[in-house]
Protein backbone atom coordinates (compact mmCIF):
# COMPACT_ATOMS: atom_id res chain seq x y z
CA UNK A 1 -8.08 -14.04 -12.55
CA UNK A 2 -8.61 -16.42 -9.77
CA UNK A 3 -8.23 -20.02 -9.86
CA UNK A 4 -11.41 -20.81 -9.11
CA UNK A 5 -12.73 -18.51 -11.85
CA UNK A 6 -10.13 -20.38 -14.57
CA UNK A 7 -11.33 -23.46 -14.27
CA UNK A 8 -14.97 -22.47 -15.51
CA UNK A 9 -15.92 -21.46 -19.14
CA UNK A 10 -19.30 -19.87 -17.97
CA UNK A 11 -19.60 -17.98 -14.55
CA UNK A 12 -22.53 -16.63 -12.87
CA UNK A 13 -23.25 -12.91 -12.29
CA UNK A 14 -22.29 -13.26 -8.78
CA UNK A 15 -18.84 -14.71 -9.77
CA UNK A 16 -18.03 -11.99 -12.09
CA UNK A 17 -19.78 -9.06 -9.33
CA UNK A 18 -16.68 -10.57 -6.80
CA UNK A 19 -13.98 -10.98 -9.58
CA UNK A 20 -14.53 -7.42 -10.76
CA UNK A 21 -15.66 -6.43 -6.73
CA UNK A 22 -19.13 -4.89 -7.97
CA UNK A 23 -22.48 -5.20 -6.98
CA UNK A 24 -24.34 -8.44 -8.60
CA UNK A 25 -26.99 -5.81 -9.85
CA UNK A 26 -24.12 -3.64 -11.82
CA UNK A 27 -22.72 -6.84 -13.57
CA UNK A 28 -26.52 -7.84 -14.84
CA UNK A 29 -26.11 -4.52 -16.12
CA UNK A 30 -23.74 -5.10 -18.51
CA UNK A 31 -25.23 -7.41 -20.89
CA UNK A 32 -27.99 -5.79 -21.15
CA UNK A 33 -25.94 -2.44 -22.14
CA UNK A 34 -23.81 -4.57 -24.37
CA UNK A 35 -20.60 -3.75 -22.69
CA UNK A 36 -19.90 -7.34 -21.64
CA UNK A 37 -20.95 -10.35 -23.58
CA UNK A 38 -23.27 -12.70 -22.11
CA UNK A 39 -26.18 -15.89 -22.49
CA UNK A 40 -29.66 -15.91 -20.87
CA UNK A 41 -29.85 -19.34 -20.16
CA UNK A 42 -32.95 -21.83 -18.50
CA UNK A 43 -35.12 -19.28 -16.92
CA UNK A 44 -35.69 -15.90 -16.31
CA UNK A 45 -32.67 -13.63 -15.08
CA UNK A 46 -30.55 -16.65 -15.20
CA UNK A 47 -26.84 -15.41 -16.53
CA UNK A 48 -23.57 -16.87 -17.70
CA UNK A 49 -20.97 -14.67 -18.88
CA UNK A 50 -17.71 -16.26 -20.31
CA UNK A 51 -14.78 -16.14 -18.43
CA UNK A 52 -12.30 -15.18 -21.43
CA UNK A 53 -15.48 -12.70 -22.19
CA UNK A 54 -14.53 -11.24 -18.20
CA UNK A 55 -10.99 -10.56 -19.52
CA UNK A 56 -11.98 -9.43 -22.56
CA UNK A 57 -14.01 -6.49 -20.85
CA UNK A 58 -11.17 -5.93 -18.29
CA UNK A 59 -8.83 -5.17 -20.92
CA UNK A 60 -11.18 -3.28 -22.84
CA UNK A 61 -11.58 -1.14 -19.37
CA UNK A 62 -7.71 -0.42 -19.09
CA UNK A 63 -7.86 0.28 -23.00
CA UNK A 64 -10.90 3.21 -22.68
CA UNK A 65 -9.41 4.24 -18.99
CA UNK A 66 -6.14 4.89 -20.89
CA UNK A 67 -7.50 7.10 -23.19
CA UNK A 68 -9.48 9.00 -20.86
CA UNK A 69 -6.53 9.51 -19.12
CA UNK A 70 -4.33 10.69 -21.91
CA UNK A 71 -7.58 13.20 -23.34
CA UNK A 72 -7.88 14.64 -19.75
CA UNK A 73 -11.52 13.21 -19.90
CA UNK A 74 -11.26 11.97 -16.07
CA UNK A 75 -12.04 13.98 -12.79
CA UNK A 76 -9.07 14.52 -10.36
């Protein structure tokens, strides 16, 4: 994880989009699926995610990747 990104508890969405190098729009996705934790804060649309939350759902990724892997679940 970046330094910048270490020194915060909370980030924004557009943090997280460039930490995980996604599209702002797929990272206000994931909240709302559940697949990374998240607070609305203040107004409308207005998202913090936690930054240990960030690693959290990385390493979940490389978990669920693995095991796709290993049941031939992925595409060539």
């Amino acid at each position: 994880m970046s330094d910048e990104i270490k020194k915060h508890r909370f980030l924004t969405i557009e943090q997280v989009a460039e930490e995980l190098n996604v599209s702002a729009s797929q990272v206000r996705a994931l909240p709302r699926t559940g697949d990374l934790r998240g607070i609305q804060v203040g107004g409308r649309n207005v998202w913090r995610i936690g930054a240990t939350d960030v690693e959290d759902y990385i390493s979940e990724a490389y978990k669920l990747t693995a095991e796709h892997i290993a049941a031939g679940d992925l595409p060539e």
